[in-house]
Every structure is written in C-alpha cells, then in structure tokens.
Protein backbone atom coordinates (compact mmCIF):
# COMPACT_ATOMS: atom_id res chain seq x y z
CA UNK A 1 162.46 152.65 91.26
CA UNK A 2 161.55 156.22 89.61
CA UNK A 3 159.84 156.91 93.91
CA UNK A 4 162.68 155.75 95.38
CA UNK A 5 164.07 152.21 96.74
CA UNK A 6 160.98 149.44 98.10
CA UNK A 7 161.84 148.39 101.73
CA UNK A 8 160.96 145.82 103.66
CA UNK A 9 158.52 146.98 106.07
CA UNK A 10 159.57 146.39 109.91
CA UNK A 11 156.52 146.79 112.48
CA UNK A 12 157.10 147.94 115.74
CA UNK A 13 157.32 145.35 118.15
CA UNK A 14 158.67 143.04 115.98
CA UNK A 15 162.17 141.39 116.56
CA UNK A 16 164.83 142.82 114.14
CA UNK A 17 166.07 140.04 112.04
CA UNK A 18 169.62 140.99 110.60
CA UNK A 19 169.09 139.93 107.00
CA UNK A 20 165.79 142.42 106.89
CA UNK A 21 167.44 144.79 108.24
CA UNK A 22 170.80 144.14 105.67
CA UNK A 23 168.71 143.78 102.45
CA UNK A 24 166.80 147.27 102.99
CA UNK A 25 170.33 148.58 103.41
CA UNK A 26 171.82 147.21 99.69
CA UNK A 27 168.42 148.04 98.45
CA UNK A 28 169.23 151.83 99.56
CA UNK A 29 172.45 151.80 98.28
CA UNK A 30 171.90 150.25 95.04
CA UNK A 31 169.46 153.19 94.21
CA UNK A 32 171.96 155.41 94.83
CA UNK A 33 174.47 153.53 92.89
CA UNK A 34 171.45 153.96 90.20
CA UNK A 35 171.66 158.02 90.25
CA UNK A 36 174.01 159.37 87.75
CA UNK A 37 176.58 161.27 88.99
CA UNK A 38 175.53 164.55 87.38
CA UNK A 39 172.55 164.53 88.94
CA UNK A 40 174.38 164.55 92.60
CA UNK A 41 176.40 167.27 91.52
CA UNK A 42 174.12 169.62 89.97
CA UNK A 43 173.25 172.53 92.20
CA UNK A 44 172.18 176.52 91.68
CA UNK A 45 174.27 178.96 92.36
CA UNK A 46 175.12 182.97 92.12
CA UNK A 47 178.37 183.93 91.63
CA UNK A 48 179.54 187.31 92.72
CA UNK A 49 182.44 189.91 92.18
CA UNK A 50 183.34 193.04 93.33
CA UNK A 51 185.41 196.47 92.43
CA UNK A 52 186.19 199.74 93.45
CA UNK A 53 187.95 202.89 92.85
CA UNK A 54 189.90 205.71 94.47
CA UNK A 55 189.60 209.15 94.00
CA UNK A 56 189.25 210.17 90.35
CA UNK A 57 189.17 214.12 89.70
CA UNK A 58 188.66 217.01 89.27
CA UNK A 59 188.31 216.78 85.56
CA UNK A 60 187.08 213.80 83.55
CA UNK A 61 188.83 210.09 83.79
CA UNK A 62 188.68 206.49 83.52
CA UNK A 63 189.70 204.15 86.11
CA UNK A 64 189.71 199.74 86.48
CA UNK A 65 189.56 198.10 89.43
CA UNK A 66 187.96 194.29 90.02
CA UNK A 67 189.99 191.98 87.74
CA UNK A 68 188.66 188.93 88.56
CA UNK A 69 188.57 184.99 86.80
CA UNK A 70 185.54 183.93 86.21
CA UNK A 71 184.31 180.68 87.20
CA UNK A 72 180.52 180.41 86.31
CA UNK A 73 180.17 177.35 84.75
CA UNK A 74 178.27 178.26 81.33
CA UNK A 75 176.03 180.97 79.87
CA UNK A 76 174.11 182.91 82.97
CA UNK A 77 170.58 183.18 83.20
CA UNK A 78 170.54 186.77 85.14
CA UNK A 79 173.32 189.37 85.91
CA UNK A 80 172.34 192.14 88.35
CA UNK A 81 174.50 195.04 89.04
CA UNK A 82 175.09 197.48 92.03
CA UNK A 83 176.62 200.68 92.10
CA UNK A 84 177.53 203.14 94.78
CA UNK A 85 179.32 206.17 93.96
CA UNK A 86 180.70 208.64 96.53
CA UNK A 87 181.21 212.26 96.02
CA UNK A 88 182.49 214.81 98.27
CA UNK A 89 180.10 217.26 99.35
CA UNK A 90 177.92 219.23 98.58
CA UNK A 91 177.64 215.96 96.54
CA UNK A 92 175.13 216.03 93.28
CA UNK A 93 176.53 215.95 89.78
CA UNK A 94 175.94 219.65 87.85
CA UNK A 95 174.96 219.81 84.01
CA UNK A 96 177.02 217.58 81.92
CA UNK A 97 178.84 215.40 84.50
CA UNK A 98 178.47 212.22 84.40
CA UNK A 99 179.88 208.92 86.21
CA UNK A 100 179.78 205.49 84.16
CA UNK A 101 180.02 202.27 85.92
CA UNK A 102 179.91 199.44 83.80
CA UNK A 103 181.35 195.88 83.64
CA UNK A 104 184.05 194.68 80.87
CA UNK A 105 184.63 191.15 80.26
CA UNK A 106 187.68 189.65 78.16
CA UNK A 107 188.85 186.00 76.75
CA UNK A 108 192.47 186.18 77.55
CA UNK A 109 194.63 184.69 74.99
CA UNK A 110 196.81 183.49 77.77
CA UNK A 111 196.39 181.56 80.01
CA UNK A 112 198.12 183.15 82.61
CA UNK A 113 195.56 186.41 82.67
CA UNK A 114 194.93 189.09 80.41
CA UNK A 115 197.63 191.14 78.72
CA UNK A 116 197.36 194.92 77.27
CA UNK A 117 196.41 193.15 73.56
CA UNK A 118 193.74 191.16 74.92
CA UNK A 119 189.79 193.21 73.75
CA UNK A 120 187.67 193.89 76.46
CA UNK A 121 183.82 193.72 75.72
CA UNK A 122 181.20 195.91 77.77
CA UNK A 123 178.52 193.87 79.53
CA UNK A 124 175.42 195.54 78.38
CA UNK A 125 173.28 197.99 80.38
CA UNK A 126 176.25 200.62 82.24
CA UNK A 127 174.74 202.41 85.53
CA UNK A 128 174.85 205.79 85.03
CA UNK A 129 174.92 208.37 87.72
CA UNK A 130 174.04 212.30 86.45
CA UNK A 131 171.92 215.36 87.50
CA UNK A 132 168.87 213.47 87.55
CA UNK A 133 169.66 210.91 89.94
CA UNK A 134 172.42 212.59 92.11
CA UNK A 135 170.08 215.67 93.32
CA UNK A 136 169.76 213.97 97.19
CA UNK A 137 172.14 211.89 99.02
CA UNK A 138 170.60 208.46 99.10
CA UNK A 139 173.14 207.33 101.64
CA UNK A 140 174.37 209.57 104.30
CA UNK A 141 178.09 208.58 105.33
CA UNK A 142 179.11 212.20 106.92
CA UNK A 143 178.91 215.54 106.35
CA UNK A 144 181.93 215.87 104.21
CA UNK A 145 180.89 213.47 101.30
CA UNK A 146 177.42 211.85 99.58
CA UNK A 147 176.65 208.50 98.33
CA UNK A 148 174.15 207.23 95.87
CA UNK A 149 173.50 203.81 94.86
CA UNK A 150 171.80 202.23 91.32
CA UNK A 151 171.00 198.91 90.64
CA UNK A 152 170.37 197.40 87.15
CA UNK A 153 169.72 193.79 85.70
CA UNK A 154 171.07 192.74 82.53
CA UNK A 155 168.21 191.81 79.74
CA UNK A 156 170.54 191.18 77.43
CA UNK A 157 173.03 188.10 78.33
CA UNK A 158 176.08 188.17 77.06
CA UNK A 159 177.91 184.73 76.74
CA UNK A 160 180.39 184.39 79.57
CA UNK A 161 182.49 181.12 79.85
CA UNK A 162 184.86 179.60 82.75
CA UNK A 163 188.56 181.12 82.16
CA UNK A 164 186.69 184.67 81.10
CA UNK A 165 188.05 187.49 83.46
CA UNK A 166 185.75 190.64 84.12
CA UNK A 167 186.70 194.44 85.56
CA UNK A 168 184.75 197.51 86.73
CA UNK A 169 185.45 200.68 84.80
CA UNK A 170 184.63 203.67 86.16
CA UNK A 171 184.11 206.88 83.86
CA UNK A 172 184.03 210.34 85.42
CA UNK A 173 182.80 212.46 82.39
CA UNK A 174 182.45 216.27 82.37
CA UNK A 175 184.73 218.89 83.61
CA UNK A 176 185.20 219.04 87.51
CA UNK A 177 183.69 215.68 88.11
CA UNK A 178 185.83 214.70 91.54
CA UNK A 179 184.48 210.95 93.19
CA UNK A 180 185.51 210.09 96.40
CA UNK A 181 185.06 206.66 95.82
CA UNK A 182 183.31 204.08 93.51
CA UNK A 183 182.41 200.60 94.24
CA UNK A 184 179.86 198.23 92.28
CA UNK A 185 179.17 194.28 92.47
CA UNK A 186 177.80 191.93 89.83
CA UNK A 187 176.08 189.01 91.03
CA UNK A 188 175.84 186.19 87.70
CA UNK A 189 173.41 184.20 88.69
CA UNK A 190 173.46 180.25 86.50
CA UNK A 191 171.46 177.47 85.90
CA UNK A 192 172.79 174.17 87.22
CA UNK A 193 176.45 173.37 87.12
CA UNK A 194 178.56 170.09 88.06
C-alpha cells in the first residue's frame, strides 16, 4: 500500500452495490489506520516574536523589551532578524554612536520564568545601526523623526529548546545617542515538529 489504498473500481452506469461501495470505504480507512501518527502531525512552521523600546537618551543606555517563551519545538534551521530604529530628526547617527539590537536567549532555572540569576546568551549576528548606515532616512514617518530598518540571518544556530525564553536588547552607545523608538522581530524558522 506504499501508493495508497486499491479500490474497487465502480463504472459509470453501473448500479451501486452497497458492499462495493462499503469495502472501498474500510479499505480507505484501514490505510489511514496504517499511517503513524507522527507522520499526521508533522508540519513546517516559523515561529515569530517581537520587541520594542521607548525612548532611550541622550547619552548611552541599554534597554529589554520582548520577553517571550519559546515554543519551537527543537533546534531551528534559520533565524532571520528585523530591526527598525527611530530617531528624532535630523535623524543619522554622528561619529561614534552606535545602536545595538540583538537577541538574548536564557534556560530559566524555574519554571515559572526567568529570575535576575538566570545567564542570558546573545544569539549571534547583533544588527548594528551607525554612521554608515543611518546617513538617509530609509523610512519616512514625519518630519520630526527618521527610521531605518536592517535585516540579518543567523549563520550560526544556536541551540534553542521549548521552555527557552528570548528578549530584545537594545544598546544606544556613544554620547548623545537619543532613539525615539526601537522595534525588531525574529522569525525561527524549524524543521518538522509534532
């Protein structure tokens, strides 16, 4: 049965006997009695979370925003984040400020959440925004502030498990750096799950 479940064939015009018709039905339903289970529930799937931050500034700071559980199901095979970062005008990072966006990750020794001893590990590859990449408003929201958005995919996979939680920290770096606002998403994307 590796093609599927063999039917008794009914031509058209013939007259539908009720014990044809009643053994291609058990014959259907015994190969799908046949299927394992995990191969029903089995399916791809993304999972996504999302931060964001206030107003951090003037002067350098750190903020956390996006504390979220993870349910992923297992190791991911891509993580892909976005970034958008909102300054007030006239908007573009000078020399030696920086803003840091990256994504933390921690194995709560409770079970209830993380507390203040619990370590949080950075997921590789931070988005950083700076003089090079700030010099023109990518987005245009209104006159009084200036948005720029980075993506960036994670080459190097770190091993995330169901019951890990994850934050966005935000990093203003550099005296004077003032954000508006700071949001970012990471999209895990995993093989199949059940």
């Amino acid at each position: 049965m590796a093609y599927g479940p063999k039917l008794q064939f009914i031509k058209a015009g013939d007259a539908l006997v009720a014990d044809t018709v009643m053994q291609n039905f058990q014959t259907i339903v015994d190969f799908l009695r046949a299927i394992p289970s995990n191969n029903l529930l089995q399916y791809k799937y993304t999972w996504s979370g999302q931060g964001e931050v206030g107003a951090i500034g003037p002067g350098a700071g750190t903020l956390y925003s996006g504390y979220q559980k993870l349910n992923v199901g297992g190791t991911p095979v891509g993580i892909e984040l976005t970034a958008t970062l909102v300054l007030p005008a006239p908007g573009p990072l000078g020399a030696g400020q920086s803003v840091v966006v990256k994504w933390q990750k921690c194995t709560p020794a409770n079970v209830s959440g993380p507390k203040n001893t619990d370590v949080w590990v950075d997921l590789a590859l931070p988005i950083t925004f700076d003089p090079t990449n700030t010099t023109l408003a990518d987005l245009v929201l209104d006159p009084s502030q200036s948005a720029y958005c980075q993506t960036a995919v994670l080459n190097n996979l770190p091993a995330i498990i169901d019951g890990d939680w994850i934050r966005l920290e935000v990093e203003a770096i550099g005296a004077g750096v003032q954000i508006s606002k700071c949001s970012a998403q990471i999209n895990i994307k995993n093989p199949l799950r059940s």
